[in-house]
C-alpha atoms as a PDB file:
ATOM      1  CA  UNK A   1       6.605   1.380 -24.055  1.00  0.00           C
ATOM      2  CA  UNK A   2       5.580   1.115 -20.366  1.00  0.00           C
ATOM      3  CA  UNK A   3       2.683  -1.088 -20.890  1.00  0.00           C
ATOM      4  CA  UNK A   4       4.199  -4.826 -20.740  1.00  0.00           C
ATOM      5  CA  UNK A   5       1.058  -7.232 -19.733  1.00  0.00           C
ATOM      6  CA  UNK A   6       3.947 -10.357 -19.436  1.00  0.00           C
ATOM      7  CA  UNK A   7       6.668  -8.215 -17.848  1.00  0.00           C
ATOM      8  CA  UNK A   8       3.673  -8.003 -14.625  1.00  0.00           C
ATOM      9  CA  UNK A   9       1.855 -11.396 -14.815  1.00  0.00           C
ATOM     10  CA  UNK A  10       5.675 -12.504 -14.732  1.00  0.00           C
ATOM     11  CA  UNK A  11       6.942 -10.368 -11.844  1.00  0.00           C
ATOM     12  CA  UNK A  12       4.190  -8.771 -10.236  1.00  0.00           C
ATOM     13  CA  UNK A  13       1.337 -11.340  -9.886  1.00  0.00           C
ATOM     14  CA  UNK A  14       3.840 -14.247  -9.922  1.00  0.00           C
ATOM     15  CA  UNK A  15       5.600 -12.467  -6.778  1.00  0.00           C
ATOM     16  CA  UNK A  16       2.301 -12.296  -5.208  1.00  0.00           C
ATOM     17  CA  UNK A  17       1.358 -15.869  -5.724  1.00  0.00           C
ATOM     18  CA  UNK A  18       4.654 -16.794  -4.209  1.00  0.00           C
ATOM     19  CA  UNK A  19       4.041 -14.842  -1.048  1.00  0.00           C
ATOM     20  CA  UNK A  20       0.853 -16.348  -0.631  1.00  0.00           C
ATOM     21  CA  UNK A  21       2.302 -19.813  -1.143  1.00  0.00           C
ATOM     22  CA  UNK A  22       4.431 -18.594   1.721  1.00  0.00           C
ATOM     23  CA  UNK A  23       1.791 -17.652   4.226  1.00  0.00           C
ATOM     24  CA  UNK A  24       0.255 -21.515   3.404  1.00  0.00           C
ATOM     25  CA  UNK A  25       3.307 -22.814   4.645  1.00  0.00           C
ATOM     26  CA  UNK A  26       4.043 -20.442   7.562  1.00  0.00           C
ATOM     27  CA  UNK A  27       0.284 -20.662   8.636  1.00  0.00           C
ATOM     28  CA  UNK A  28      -0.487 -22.255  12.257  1.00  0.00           C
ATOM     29  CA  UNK A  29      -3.130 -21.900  14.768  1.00  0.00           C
ATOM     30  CA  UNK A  30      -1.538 -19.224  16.752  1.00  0.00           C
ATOM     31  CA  UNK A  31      -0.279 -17.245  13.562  1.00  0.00           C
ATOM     32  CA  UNK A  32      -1.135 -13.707  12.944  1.00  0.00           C
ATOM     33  CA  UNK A  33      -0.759 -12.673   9.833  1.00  0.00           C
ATOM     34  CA  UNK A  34      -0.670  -8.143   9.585  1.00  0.00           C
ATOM     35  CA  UNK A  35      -0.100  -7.118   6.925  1.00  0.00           C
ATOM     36  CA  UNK A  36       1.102  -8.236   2.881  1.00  0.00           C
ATOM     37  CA  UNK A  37       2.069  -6.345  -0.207  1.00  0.00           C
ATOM     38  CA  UNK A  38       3.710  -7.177  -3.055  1.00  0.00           C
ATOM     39  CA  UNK A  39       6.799  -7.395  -1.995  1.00  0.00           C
ATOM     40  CA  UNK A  40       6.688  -8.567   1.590  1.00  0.00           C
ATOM     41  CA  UNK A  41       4.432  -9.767   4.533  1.00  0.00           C
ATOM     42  CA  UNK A  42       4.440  -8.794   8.796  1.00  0.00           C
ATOM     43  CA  UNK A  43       3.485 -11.910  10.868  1.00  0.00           C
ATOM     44  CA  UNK A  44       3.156 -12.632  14.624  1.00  0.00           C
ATOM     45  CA  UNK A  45       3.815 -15.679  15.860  1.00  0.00           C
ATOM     46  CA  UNK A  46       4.624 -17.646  19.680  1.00  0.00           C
ATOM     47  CA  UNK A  47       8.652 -17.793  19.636  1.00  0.00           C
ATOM     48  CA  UNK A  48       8.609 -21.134  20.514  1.00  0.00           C
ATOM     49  CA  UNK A  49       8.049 -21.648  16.972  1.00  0.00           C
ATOM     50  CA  UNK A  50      10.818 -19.534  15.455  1.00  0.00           C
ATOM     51  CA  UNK A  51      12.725 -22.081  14.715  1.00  0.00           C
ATOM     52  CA  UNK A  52       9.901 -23.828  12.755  1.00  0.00           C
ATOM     53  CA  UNK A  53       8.950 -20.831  10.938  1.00  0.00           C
ATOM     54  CA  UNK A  54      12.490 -20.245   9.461  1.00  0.00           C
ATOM     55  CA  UNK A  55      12.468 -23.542   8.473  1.00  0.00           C
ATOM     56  CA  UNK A  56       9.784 -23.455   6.493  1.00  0.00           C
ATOM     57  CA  UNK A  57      10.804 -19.996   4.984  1.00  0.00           C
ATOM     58  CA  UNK A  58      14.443 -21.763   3.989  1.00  0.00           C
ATOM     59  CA  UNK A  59      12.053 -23.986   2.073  1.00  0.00           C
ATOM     60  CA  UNK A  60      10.184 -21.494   0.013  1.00  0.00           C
ATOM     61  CA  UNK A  61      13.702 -20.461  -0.887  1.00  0.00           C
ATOM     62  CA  UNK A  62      14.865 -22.928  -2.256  1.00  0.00           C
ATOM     63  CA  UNK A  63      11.525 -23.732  -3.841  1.00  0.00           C
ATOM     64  CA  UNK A  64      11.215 -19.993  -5.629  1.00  0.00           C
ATOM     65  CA  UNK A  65      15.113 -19.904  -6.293  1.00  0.00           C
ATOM     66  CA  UNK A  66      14.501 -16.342  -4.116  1.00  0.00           C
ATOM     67  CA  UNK A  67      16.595 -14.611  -1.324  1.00  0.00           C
ATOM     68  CA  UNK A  68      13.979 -13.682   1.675  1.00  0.00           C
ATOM     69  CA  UNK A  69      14.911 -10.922   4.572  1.00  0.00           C
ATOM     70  CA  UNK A  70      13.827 -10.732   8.302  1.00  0.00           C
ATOM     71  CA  UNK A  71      13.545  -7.836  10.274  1.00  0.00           C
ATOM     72  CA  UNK A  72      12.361  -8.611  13.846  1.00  0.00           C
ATOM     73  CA  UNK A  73       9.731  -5.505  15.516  1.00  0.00           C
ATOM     74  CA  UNK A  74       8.957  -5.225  18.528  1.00  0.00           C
ATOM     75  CA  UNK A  75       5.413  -3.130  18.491  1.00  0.00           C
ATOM     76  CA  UNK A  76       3.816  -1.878  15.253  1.00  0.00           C
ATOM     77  CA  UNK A  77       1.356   0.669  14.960  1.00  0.00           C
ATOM     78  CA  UNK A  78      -0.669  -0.268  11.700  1.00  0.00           C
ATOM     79  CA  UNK A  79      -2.877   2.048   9.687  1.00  0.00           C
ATOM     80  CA  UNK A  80      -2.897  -0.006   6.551  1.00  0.00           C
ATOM     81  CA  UNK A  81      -0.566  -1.802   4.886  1.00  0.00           C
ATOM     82  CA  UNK A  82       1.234   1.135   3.237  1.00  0.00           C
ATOM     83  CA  UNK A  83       0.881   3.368   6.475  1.00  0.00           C
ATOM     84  CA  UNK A  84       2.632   2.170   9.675  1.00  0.00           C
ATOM     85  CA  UNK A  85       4.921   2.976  12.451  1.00  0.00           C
ATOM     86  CA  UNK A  86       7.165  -0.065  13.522  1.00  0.00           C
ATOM     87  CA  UNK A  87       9.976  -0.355  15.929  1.00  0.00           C
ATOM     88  CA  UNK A  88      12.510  -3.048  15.420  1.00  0.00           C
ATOM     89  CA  UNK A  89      14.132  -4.676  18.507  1.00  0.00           C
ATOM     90  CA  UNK A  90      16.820  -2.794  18.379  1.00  0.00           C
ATOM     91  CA  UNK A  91      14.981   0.248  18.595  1.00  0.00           C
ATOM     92  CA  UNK A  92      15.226   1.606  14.833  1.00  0.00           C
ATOM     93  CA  UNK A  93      12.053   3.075  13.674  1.00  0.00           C
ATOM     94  CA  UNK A  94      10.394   2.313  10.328  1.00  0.00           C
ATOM     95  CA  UNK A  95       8.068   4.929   9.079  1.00  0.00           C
ATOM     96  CA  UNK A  96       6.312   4.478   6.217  1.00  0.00           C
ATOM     97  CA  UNK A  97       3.543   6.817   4.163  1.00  0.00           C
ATOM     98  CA  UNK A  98       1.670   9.317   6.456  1.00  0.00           C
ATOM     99  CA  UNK A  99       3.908   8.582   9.188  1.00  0.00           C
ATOM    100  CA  UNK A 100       6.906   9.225   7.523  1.00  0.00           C
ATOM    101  CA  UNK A 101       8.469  12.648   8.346  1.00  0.00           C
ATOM    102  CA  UNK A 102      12.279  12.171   7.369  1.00  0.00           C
ATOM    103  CA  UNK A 103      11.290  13.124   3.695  1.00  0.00           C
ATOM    104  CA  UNK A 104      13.330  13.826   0.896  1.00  0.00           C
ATOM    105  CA  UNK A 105      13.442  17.674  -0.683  1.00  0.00           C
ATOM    106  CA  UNK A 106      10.760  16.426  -3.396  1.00  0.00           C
ATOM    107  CA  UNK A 107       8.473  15.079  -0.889  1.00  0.00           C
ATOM    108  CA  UNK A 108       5.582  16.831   0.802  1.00  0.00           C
ATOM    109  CA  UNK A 109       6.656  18.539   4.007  1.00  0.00           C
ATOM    110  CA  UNK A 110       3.517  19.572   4.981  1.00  0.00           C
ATOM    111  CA  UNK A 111       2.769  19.176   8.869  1.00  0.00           C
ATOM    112  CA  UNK A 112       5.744  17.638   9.812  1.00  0.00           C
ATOM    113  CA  UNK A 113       4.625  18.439  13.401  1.00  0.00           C
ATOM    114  CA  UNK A 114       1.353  16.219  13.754  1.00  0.00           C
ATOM    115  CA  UNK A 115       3.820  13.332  12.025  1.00  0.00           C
ATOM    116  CA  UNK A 116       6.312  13.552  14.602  1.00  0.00           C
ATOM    117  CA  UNK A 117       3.862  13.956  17.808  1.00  0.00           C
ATOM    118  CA  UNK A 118       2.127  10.862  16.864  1.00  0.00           C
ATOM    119  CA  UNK A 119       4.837   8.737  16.426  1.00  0.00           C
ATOM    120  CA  UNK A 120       5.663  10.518  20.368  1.00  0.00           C
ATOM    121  CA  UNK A 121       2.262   9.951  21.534  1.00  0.00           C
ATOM    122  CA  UNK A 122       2.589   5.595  20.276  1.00  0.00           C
ATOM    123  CA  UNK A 123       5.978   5.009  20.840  1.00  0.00           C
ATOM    124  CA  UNK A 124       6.649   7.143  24.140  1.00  0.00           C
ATOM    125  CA  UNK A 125       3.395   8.341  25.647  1.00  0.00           C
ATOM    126  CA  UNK A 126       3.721  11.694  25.336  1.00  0.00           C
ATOM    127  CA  UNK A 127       0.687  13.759  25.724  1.00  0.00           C
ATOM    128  CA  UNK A 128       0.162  15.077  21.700  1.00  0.00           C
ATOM    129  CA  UNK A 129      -1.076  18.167  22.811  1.00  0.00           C
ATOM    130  CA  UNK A 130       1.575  19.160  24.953  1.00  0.00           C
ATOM    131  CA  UNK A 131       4.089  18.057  22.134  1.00  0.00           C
ATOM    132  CA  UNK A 132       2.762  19.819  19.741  1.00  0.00           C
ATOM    133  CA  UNK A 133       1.881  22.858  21.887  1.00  0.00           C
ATOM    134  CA  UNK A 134       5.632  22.767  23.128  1.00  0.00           C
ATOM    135  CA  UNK A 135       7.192  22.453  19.469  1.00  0.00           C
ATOM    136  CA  UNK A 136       9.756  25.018  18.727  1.00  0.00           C
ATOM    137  CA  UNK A 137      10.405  24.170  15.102  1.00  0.00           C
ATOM    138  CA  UNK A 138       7.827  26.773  12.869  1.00  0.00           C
ATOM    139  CA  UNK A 139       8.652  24.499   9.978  1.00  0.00           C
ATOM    140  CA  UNK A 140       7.126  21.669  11.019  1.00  0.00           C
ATOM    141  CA  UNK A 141       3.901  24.167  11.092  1.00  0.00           C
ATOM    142  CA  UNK A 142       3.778  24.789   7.418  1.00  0.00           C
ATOM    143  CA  UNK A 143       1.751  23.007   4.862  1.00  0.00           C
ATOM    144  CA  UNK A 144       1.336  23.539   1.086  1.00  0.00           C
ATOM    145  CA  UNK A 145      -0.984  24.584  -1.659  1.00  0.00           C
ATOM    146  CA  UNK A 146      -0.404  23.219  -5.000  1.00  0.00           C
ATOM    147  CA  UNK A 147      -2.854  23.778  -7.713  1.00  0.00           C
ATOM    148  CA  UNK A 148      -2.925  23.315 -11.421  1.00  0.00           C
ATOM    149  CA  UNK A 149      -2.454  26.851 -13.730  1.00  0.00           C
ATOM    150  CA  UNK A 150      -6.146  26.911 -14.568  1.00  0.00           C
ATOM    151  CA  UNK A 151      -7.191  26.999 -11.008  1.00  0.00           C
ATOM    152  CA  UNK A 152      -6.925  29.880  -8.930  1.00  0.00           C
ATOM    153  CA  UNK A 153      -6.127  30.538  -5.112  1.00  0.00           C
ATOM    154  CA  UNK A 154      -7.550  32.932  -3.050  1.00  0.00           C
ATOM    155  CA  UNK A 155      -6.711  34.475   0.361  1.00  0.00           C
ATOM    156  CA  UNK A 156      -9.021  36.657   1.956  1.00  0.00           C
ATOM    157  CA  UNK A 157     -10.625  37.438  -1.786  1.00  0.00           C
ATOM    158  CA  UNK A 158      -7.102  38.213  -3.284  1.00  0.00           C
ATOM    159  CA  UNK A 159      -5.684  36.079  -5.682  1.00  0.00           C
ATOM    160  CA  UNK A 160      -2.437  34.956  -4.961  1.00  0.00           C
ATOM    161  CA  UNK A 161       0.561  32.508  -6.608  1.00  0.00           C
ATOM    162  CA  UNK A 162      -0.660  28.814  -6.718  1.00  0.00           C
ATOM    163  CA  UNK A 163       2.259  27.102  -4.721  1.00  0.00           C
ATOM    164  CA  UNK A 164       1.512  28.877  -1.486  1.00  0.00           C
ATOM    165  CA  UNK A 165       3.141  27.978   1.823  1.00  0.00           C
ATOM    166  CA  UNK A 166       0.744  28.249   4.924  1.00  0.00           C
ATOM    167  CA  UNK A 167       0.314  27.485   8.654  1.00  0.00           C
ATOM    168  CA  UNK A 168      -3.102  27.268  10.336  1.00  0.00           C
ATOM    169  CA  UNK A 169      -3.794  30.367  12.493  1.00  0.00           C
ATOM    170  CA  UNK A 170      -6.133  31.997  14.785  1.00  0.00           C
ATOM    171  CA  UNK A 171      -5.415  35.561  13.247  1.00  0.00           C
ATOM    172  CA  UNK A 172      -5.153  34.906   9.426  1.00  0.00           C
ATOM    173  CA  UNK A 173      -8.025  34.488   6.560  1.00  0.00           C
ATOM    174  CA  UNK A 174      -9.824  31.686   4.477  1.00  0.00           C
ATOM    175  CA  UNK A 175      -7.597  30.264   1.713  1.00  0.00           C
ATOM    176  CA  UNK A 176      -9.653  29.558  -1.158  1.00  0.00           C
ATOM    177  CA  UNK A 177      -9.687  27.239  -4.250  1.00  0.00           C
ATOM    178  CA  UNK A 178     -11.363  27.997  -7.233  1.00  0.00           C
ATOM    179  CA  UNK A 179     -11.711  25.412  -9.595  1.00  0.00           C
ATOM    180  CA  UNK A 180     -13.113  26.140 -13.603  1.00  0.00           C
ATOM    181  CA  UNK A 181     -15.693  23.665 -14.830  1.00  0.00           C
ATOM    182  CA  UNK A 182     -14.802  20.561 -16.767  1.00  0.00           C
ATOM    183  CA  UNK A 183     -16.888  21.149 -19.287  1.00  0.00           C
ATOM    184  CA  UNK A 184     -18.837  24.044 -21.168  1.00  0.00           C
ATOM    185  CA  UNK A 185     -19.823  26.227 -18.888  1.00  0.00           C
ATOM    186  CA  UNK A 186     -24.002  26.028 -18.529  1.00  0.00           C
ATOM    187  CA  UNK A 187     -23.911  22.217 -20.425  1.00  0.00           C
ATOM    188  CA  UNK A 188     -25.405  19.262 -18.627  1.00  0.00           C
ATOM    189  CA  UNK A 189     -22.910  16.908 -17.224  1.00  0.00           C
ATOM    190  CA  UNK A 190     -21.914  13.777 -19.170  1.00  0.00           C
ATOM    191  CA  UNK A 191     -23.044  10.671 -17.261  1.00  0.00           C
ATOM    192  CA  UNK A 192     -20.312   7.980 -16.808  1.00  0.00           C
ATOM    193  CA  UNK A 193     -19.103   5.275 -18.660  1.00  0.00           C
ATOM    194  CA  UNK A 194     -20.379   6.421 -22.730  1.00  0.00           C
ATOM    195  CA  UNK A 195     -17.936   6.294 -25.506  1.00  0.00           C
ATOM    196  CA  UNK A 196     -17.209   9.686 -27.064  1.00  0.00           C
ATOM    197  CA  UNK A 197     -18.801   8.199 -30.697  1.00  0.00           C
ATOM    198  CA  UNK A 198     -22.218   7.650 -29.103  1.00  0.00           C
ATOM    199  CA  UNK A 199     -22.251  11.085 -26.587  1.00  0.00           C
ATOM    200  CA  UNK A 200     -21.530  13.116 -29.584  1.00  0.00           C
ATOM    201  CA  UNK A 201     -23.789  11.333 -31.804  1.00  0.00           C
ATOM    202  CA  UNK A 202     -27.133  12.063 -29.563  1.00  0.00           C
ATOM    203  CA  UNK A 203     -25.389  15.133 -28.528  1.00  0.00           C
ATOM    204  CA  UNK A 204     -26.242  16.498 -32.273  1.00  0.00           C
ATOM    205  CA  UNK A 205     -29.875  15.310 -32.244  1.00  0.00           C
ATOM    206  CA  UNK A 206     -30.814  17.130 -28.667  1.00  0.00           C
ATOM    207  CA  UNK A 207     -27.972  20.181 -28.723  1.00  0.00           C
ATOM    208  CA  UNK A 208     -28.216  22.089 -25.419  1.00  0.00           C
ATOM    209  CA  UNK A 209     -31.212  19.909 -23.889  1.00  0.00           C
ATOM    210  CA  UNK A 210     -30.669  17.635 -21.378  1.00  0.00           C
ATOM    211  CA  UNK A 211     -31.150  13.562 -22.303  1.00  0.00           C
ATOM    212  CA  UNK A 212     -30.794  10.732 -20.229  1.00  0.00           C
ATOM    213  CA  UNK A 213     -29.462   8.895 -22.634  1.00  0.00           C
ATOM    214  CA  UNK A 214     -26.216  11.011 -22.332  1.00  0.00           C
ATOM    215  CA  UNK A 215     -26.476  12.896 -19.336  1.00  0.00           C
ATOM    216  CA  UNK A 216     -26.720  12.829 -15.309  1.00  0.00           C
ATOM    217  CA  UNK A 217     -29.906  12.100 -13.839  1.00  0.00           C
ATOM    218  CA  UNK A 218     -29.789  15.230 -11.496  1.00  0.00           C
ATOM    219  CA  UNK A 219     -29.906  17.529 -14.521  1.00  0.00           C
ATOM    220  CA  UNK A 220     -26.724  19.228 -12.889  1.00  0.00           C
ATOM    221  CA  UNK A 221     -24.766  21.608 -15.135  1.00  0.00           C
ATOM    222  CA  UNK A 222     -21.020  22.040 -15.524  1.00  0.00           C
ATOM    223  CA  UNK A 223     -19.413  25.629 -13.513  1.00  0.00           C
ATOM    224  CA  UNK A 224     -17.299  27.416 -11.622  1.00  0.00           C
ATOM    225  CA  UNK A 225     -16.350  25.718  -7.771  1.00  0.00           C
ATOM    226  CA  UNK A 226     -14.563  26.859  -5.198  1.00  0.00           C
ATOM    227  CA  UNK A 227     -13.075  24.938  -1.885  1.00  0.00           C
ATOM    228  CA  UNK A 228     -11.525  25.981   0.789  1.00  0.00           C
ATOM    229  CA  UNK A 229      -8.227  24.724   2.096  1.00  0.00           C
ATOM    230  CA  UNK A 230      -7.984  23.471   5.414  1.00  0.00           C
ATOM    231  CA  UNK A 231     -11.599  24.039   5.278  1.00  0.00           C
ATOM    232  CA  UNK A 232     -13.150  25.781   8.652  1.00  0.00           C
ATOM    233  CA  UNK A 233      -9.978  27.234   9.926  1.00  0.00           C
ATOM    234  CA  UNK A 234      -8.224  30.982   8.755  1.00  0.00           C
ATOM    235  CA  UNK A 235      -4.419  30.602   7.886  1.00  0.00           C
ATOM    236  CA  UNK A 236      -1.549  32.867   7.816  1.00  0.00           C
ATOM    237  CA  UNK A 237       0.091  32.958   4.271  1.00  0.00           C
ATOM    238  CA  UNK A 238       4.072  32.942   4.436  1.00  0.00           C
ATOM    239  CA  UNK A 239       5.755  32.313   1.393  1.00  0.00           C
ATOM    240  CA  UNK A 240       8.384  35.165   2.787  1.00  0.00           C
ATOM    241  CA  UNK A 241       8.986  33.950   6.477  1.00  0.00           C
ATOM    242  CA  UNK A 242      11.024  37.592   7.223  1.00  0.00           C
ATOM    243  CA  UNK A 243       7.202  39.365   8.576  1.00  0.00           C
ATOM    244  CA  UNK A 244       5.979  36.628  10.484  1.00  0.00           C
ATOM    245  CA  UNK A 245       5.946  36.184  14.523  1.00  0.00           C
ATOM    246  CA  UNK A 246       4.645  32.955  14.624  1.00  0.00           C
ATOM    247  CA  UNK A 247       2.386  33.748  17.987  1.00  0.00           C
ATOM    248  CA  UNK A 248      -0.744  33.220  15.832  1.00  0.00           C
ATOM    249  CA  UNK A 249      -0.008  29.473  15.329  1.00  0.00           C
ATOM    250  CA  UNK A 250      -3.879  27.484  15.797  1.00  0.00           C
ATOM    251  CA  UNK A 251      -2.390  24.887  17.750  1.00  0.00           C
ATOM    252  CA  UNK A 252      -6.061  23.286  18.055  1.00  0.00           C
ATOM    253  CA  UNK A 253      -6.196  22.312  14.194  1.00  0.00           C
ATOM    254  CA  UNK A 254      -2.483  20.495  14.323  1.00  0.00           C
ATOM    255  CA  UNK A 255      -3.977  18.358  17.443  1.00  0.00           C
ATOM    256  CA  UNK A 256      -7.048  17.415  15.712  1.00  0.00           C
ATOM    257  CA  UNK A 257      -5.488  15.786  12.744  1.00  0.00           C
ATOM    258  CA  UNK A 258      -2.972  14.389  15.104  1.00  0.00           C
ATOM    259  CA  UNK A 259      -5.509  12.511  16.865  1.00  0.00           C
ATOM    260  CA  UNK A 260      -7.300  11.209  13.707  1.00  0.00           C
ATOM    261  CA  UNK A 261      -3.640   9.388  13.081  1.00  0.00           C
ATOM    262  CA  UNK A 262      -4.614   7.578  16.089  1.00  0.00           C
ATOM    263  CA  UNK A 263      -7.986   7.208  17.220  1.00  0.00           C
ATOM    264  CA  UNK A 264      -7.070   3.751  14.796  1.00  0.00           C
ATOM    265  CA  UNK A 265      -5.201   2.005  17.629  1.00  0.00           C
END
C-alpha cells in the first residue's frame, strides 16, 4: 500500500524540480548556494540584494501556487546537508542529525557529551577537552548496544543482555559482538546480483564446490564473526547505575570523536 510511483513523481520529484527552478531565479554572481534537500535550500548572499532576492522568491510563489519560509542565520557549521549546526540571528540554535542532542525518549542518547562540546567548541570557543573533561552530567557518558536476538554480546568473555548501556573507561573490559553467518555455515558465499532461480539451479549441479558462476571470487566461506564495540577501548557496563563511581570515565575516547565532528570546518 506504501508503494505509490505517482504519489512521489507528483510530490517528491516535482518539489525538487521546483526548488531548483528557484535557485535559477535566485542565482547571481555573488550567490552561494549551501546546502538543498527536498524540502528546502540555505543560501548566502551580499544584503544589498535582499530586497531582490525576496522578490524573486514572491515570484516563484505565485508561480508554484506554494507558501515559502525564511529563517535568517547568522554562522552555520555544515557537515552535510542533513548534519549541521546553525545559529539564527536571534541566537536560536538549529541542530540537526549528529549534532542534535535535545532528543526525544525514542531517539539514540548515546554520547550526548561529545554532541554538546562541539556545538561549545563552534559556537563559543570553548576548549573541547576541557568541556568534556569538566562535564558533570554521567549521562551524557553513556552509549548503547543494540543487537538483533541471533547475535550475541560479550563483555570480558561473558555473555550478557543485548541492549546494554555503556561508557568508555580506562578500568573496564572489551565489549564484544558476535555475529552468526548469513548463510550455511562452511558454504561458499553467494556472489552479488544472481536471481535465486539461477543460484539454485547450478547450485544442484556443483553441491558443496565452489563455482564462479555462483559464487565469490575469493573462495570465502560463510561463519561465525565477532566485532568489537567501540573497538580499541575497554568499557564499563552499567545497565544498574547503583555500583558505579564514575572515576573510571576514558575521557580521551569522548575527545577523539569530538574532534572528528570538527576537523570538517
Amino acid at each position: 500500500p506504501f508503494y505509490d510511483p505517482q504519489y512521489t513523481m507528483s510530490i517528491t520529484v516535482n518539489g525538487q524540480l521546483l526548488l531548483c527552478k528557484l535557485m535559477e531565479m535566485i542565482c547571481l554572481d555573488r550567490m552561494e548556494f549551501i546546502q538543498i534537500n527536498t524540502d528546502g535550500i540555505s543560501i548566502r548572499y551580499p544584503k544589498v540584494n535582499k530586497e531582490w532576492v525576496h522578490a524573486q522568491m514572491k515570484q516563484w510563489e505565485t508561480l508554484t501556487g506554494l507558501e515559502l519560509e525564511c529563517v535568517e542565520y547568522k554562522r552555520m557549521f555544515v557537515r552535510d546537508v542533513n548534519n549541521y549546526i546553525a545559529e539564527g540571528i536571534d541566537g536560536e540554535i538549529k541542530r540537526k542529525g549528529t549534532y542534535e542532542y535535545k532528543l526525544e525518549w525514542h531517539q539514540k542518547h548515546s554520547m550526548l557529551v561529545v554532541k554538546k562540546a562541539v556545538e561549545a567548541y563552534l559556537l563559543y570557543g570553548t576548549p573541547i577537552a576541557d568541556f568534556i573533561m569538566n562535564h558533570d552530567d554521567v549521562y551524557d557518558f553513556m552509549m548503547i548496544a543494540k543487537i538483533p536476538r541471533n547475535f550475541k554480546l560479550l563483555y570480558g568473555g561473558v555473555q550478557i543482555q543485548n541492549t546494554t548501556r555503556y561508557y568508555a573507561s580506562t578500568d573496564g573490559d572489551f565489549l564484544t559482538k558476535i555475529m552468526p553467518p548469513k548463510g550455511k555455515p562452511g558454504a561458499y558465499k553467494r556472489a552479488n546480483k544472481l536471481t535465486d532461480e539461477y543460484f539454485n539451479t547450478i547450485l544442484k549441479e556443483v553441491g558443496d564446490n565452489w563455482d564462479k558462476r555462483i559464487h565469490t571470487g575469493n573462495k570465502s566461506v560463510y561463519a561465525t564473526t565477532t566485532s568489537d564495540v567501540c573497538s580499541g577501548y575497554t568499557v564499563q557496563v552499567c545497565n544498574d547505575m547503583r555500583d558505579k563511581s564514575f572515576t573510571d570515565i576514558n575521557f580521551d575516547y569522548y575527545i577523539r570523536e569530538a574532534n572528528k565532528l570538527v576537523e570538517i570546518f
